[in-house]
N, C-alpha and C. Protein backbone atom coordinates (compact mmCIF):
# COMPACT_ATOMS: atom_id res chain seq x y z
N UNK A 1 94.20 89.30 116.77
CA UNK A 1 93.64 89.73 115.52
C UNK A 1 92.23 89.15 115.37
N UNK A 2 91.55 90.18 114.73
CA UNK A 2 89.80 89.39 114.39
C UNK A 2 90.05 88.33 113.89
N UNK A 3 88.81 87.19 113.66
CA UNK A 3 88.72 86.52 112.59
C UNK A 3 88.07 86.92 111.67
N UNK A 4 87.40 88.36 111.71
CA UNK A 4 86.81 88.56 110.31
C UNK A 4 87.37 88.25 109.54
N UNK A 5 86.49 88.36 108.15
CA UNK A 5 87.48 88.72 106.75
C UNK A 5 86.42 88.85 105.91
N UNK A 6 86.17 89.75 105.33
CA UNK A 6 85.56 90.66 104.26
C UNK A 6 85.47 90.12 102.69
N UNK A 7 85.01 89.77 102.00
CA UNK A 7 85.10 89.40 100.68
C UNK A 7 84.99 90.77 100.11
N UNK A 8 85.84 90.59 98.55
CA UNK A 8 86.01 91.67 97.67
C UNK A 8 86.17 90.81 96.48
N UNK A 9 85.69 91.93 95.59
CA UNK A 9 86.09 91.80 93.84
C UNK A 9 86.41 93.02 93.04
N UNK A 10 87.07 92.30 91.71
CA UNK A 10 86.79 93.45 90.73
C UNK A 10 85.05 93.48 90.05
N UNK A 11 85.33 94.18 89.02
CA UNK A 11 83.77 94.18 88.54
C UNK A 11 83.21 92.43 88.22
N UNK A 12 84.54 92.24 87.04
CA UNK A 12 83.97 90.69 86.27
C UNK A 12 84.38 89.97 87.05
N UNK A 13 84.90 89.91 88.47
CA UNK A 13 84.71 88.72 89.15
C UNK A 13 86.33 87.75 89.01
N UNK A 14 87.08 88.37 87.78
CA UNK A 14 88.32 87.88 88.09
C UNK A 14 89.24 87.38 88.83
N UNK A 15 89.16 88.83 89.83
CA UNK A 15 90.42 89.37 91.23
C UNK A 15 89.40 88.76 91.67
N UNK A 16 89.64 87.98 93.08
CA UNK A 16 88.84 87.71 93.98
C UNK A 16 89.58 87.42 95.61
N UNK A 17 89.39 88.25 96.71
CA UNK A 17 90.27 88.33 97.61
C UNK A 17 89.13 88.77 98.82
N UNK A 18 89.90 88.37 100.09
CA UNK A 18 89.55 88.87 100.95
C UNK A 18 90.13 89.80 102.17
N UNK A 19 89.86 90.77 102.68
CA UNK A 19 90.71 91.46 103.54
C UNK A 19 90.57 91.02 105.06
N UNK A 20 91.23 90.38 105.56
CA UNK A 20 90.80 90.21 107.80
C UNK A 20 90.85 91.24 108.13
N UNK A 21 90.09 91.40 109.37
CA UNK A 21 90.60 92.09 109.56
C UNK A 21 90.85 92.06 111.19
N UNK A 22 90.99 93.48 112.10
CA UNK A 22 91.04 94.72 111.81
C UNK A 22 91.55 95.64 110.58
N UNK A 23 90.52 96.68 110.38
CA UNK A 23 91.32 97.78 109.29
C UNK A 23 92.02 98.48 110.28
N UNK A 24 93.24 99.15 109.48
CA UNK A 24 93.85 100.16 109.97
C UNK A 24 93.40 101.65 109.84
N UNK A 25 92.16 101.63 108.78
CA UNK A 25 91.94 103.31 108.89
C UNK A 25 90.80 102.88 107.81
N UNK A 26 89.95 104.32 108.01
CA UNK A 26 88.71 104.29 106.52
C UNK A 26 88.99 106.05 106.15
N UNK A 27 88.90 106.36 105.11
CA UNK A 27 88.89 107.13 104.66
C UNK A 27 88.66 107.95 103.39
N UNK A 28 88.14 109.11 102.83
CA UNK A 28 88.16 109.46 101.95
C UNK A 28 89.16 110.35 101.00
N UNK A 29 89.59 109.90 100.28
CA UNK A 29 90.88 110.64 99.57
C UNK A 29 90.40 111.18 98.02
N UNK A 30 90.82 112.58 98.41
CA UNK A 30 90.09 113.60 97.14
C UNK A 30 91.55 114.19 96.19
N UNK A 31 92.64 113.29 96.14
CA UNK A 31 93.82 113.62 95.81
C UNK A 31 93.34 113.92 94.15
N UNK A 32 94.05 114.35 93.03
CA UNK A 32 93.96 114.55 91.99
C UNK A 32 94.09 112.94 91.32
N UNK A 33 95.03 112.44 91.73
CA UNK A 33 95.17 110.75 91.41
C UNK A 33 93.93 110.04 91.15
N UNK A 34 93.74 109.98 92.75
CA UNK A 34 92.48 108.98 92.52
C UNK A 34 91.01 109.28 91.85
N UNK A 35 91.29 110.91 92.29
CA UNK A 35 89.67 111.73 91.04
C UNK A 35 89.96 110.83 89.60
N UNK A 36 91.57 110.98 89.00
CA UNK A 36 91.55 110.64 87.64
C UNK A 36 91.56 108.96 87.29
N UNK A 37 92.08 108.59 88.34
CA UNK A 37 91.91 106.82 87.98
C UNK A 37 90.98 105.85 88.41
N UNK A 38 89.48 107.02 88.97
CA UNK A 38 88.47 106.31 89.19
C UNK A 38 87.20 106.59 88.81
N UNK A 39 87.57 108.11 87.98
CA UNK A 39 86.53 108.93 87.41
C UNK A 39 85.55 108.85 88.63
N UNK A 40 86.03 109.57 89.52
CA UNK A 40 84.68 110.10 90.99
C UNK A 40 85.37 111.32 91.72
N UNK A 41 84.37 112.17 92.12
CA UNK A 41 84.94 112.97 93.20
C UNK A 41 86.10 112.96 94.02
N UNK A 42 85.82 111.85 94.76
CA UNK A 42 87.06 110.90 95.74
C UNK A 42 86.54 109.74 95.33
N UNK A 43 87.36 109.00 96.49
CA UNK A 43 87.30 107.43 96.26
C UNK A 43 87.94 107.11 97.95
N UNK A 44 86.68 105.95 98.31
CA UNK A 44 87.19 105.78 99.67
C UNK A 44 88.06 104.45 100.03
N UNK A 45 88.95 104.50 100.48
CA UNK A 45 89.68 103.32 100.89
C UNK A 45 89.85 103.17 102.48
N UNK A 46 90.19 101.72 102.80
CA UNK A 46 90.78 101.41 104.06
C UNK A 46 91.87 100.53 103.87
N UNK A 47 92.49 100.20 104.86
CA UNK A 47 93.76 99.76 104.96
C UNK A 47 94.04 98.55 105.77
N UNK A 48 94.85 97.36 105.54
CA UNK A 48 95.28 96.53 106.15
C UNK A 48 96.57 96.28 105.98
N UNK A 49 97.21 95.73 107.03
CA UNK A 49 98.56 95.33 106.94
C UNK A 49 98.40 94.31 105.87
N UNK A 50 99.31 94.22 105.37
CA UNK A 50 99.78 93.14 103.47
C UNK A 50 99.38 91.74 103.74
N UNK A 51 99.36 91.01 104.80
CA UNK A 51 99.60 90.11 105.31
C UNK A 51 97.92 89.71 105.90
N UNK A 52 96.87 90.56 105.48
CA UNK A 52 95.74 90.81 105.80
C UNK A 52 94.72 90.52 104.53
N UNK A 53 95.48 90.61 103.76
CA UNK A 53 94.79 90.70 102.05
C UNK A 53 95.03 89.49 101.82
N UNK A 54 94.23 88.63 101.35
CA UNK A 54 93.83 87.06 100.86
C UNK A 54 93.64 86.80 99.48
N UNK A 55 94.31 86.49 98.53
CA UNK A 55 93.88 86.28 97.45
C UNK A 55 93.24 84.71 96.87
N UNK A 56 92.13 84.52 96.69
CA UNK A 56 91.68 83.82 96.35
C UNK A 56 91.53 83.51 94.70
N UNK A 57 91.85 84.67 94.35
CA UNK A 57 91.89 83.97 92.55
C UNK A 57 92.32 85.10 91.20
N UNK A 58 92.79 85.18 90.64
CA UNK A 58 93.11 86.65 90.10
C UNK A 58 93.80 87.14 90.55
N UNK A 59 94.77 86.95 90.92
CA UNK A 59 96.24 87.99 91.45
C UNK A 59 96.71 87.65 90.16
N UNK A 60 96.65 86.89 89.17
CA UNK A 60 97.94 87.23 88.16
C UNK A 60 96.98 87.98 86.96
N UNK A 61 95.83 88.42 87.18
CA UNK A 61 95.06 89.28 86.32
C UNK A 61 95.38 90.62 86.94
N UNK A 62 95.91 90.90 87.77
CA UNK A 62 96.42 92.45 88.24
C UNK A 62 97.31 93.17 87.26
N UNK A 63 97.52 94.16 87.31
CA UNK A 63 97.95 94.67 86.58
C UNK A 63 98.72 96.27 87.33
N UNK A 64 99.68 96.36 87.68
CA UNK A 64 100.24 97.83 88.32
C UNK A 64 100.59 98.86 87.42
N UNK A 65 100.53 99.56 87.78
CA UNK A 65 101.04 101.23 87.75
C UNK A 65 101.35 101.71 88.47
N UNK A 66 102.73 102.52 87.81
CA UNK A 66 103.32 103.39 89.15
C UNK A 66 102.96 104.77 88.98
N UNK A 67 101.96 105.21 89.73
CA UNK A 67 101.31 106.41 89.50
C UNK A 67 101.98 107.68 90.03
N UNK A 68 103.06 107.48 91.40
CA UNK A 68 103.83 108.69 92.06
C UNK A 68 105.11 107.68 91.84
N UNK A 69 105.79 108.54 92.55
CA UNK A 69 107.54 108.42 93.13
C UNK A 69 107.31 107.10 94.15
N UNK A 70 106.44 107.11 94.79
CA UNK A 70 106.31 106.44 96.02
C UNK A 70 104.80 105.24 96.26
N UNK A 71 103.83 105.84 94.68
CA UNK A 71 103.06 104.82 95.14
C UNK A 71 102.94 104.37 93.61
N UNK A 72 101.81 102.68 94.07
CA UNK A 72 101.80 101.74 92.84
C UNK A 72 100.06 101.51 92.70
N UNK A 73 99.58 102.03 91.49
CA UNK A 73 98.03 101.30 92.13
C UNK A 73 97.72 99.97 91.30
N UNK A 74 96.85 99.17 91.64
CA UNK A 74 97.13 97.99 91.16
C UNK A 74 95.18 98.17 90.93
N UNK A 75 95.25 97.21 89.33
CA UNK A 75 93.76 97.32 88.71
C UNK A 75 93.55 95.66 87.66
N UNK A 76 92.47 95.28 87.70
CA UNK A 76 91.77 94.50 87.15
C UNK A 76 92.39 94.37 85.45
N UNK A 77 92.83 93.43 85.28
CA UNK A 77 93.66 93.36 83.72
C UNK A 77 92.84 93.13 83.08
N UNK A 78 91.92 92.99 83.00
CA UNK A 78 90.35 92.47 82.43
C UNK A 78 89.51 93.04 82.29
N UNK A 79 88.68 93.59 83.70
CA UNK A 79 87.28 94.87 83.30
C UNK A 79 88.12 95.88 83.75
N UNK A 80 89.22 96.23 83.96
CA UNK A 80 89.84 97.78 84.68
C UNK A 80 89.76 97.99 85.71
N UNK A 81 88.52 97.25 86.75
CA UNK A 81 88.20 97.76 88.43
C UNK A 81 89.78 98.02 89.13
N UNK A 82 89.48 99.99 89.32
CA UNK A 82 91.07 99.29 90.20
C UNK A 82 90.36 98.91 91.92
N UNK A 83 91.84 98.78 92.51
CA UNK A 83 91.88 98.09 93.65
C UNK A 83 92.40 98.02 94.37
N UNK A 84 93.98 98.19 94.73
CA UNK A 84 94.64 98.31 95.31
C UNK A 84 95.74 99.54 95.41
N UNK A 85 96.16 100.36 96.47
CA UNK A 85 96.75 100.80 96.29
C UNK A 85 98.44 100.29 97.26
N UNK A 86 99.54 100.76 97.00
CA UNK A 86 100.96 100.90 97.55
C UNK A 86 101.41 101.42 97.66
N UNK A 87 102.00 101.83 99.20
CA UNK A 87 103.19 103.26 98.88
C UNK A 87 104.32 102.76 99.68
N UNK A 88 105.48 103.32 99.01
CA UNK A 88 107.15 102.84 99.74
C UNK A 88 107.09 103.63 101.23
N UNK A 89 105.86 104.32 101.49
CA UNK A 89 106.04 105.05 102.65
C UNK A 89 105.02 104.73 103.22
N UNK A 90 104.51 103.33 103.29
CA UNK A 90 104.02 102.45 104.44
C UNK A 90 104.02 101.19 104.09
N UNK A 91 105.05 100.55 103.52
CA UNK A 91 105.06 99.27 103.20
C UNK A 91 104.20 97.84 103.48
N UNK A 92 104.20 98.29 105.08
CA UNK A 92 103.52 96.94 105.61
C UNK A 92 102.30 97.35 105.38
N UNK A 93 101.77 98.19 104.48
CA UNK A 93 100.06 98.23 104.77
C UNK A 93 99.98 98.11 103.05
N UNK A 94 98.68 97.65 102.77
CA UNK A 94 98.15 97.89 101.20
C UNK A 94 96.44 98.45 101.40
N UNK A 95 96.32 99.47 100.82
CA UNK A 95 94.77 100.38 100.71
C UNK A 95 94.16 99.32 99.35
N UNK A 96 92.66 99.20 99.96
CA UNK A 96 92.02 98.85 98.83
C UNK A 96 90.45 99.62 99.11
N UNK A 97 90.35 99.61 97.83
CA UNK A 97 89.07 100.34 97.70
C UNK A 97 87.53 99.89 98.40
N UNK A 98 87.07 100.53 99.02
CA UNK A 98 86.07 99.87 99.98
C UNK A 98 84.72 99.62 99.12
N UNK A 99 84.24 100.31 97.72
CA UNK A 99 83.47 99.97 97.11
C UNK A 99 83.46 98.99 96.61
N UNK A 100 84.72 98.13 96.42
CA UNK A 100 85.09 96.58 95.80
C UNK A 100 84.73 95.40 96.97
N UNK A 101 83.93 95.87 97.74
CA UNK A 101 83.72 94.55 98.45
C UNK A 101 82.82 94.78 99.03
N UNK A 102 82.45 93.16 99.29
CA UNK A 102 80.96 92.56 99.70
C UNK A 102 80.44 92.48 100.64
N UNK A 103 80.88 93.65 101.30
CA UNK A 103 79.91 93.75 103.02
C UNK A 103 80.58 94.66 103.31
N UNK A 104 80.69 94.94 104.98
CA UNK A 104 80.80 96.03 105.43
C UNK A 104 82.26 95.57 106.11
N UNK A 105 83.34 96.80 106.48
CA UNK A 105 84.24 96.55 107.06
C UNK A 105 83.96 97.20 108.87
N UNK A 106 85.11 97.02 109.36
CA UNK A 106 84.50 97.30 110.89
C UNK A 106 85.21 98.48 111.33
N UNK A 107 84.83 99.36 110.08
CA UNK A 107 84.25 101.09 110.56
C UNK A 107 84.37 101.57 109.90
N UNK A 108 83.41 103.08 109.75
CA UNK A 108 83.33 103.99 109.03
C UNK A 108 84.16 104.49 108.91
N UNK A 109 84.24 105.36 107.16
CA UNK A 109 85.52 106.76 106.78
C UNK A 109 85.26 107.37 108.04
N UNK A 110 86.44 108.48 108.02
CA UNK A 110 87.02 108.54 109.71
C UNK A 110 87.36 109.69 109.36
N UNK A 111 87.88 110.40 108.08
CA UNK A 111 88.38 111.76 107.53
C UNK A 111 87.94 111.53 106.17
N UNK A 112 88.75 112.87 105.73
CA UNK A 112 88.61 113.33 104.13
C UNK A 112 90.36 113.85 104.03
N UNK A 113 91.34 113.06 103.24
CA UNK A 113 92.62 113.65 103.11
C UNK A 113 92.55 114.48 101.57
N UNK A 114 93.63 114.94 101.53
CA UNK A 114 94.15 115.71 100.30
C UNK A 114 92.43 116.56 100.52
N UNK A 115 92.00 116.99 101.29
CA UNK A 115 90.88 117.54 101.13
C UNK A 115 91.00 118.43 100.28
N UNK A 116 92.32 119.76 100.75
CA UNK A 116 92.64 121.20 99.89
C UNK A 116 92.45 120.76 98.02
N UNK A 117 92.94 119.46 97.66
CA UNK A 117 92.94 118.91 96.30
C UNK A 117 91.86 118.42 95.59
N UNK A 118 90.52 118.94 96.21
CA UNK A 118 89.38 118.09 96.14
C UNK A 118 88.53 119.17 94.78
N UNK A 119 87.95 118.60 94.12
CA UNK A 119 87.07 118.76 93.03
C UNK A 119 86.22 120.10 93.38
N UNK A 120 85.90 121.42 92.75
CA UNK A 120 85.42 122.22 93.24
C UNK A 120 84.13 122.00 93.48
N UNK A 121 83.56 120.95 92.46
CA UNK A 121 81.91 120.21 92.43
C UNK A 121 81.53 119.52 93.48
N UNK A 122 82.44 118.90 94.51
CA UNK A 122 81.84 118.15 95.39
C UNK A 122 81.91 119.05 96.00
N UNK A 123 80.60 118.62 97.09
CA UNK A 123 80.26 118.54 98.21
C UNK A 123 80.40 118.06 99.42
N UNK A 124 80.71 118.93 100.86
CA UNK A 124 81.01 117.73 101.61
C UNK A 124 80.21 118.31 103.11
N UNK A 125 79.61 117.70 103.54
CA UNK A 125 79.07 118.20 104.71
C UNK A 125 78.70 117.10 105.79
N UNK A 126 79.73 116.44 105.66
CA UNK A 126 79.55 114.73 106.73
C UNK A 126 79.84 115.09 107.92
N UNK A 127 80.86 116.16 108.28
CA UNK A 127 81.62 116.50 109.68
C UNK A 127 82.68 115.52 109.89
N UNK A 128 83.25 115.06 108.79
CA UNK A 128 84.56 114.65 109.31
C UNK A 128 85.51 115.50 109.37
N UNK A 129 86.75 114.99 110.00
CA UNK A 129 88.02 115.69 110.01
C UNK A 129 88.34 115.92 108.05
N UNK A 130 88.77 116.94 108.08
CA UNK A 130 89.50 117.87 106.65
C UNK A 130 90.65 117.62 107.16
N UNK A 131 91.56 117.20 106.14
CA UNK A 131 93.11 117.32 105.80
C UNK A 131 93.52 117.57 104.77
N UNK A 132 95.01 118.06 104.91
CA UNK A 132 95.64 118.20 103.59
C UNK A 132 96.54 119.04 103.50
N UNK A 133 97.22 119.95 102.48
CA UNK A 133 98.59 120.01 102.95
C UNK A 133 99.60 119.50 102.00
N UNK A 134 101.08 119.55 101.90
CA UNK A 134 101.96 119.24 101.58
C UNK A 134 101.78 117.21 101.27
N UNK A 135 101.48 116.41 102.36
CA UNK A 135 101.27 115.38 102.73
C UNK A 135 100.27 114.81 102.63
N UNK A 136 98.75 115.69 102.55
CA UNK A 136 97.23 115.29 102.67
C UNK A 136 96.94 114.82 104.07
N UNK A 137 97.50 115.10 104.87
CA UNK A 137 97.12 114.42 106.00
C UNK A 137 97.33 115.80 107.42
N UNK A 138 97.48 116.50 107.05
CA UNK A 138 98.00 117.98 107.87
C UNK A 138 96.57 118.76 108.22
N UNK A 139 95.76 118.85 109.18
CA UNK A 139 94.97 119.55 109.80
C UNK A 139 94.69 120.81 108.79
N UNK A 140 93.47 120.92 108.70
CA UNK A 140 93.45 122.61 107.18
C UNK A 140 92.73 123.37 107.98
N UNK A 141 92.44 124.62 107.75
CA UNK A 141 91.46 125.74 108.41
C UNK A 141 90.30 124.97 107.95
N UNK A 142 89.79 125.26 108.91
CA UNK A 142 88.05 124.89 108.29
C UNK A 142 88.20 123.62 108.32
N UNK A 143 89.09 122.75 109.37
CA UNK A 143 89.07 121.35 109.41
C UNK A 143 87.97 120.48 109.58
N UNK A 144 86.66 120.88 109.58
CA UNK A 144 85.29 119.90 109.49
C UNK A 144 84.53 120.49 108.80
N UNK A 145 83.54 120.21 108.77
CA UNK A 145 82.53 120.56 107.98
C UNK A 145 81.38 121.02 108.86
């Protein structure tokens, strides 16, 4: 395993954590969810196994929601920044939002999921892989840009 590790926050500085890494993935997710619980187009996250995420101060300022059947997103009890996401259908991993932290992780978004679910206003012309689908993750016509 690297020894990186990445610093992150919420806005006011509350939550304060760091992710090691390797990430397991970068990506952009244009699901209806995250459009509404981050007020943006998408919202990009990456991923580490649970056991990767460091909390240094503010874990009991978190605050969850169970937003699906299967996932939990977790946000700033204080200024609102959310931050984390959970799903029962990858347990060992937790997504956090890549705009919440203080440098760079070690690699770029890699796709666009729930693409088909995406805002008619954005724009996308990066040439990543398009997904989406039943799952958000299913190959679409017109899979790049």
């Amino acid at each position: 395993m690297s020894e990186a590790k990445v610093p992150g926050s919420c806005f006011c500085g509350a939550v304060r954590f760091s992710a090691q890494l390797p990430s397991l993935f970068c990506g952009h997710c244009h699901c209806s969810m995250c459009r509404r619980s981050h007020g943006a187009g998408y919202v990009t996250w990456f991923a580490v196994p649970r056991d990767q995420l460091l909390f240094e101060s503010g874990e009991a300022d978190l605050v969850r929601f169970r937003s699906s059947d299967h996932g939990t997103r977790s946000f700033c009890g204080r200024c609102g920044s959310s931050l984390f996401c959970e799903s029962t259908r990858h347990p060992d991993q937790i997504d956090i939002v890549l705009a919440n932290m203080h440098g760079p992780i070690d690699r770029p978004p890699q796709f666009h999921i729930y693409f088909d679910d995406r805002a008619d206003w954005v724009v996308v012309n990066d040439g990543l892989p398009r997904l989406g689908g039943p799952t958000g993750l299913e190959p679409i016509k017109g899979g790049t840009s």
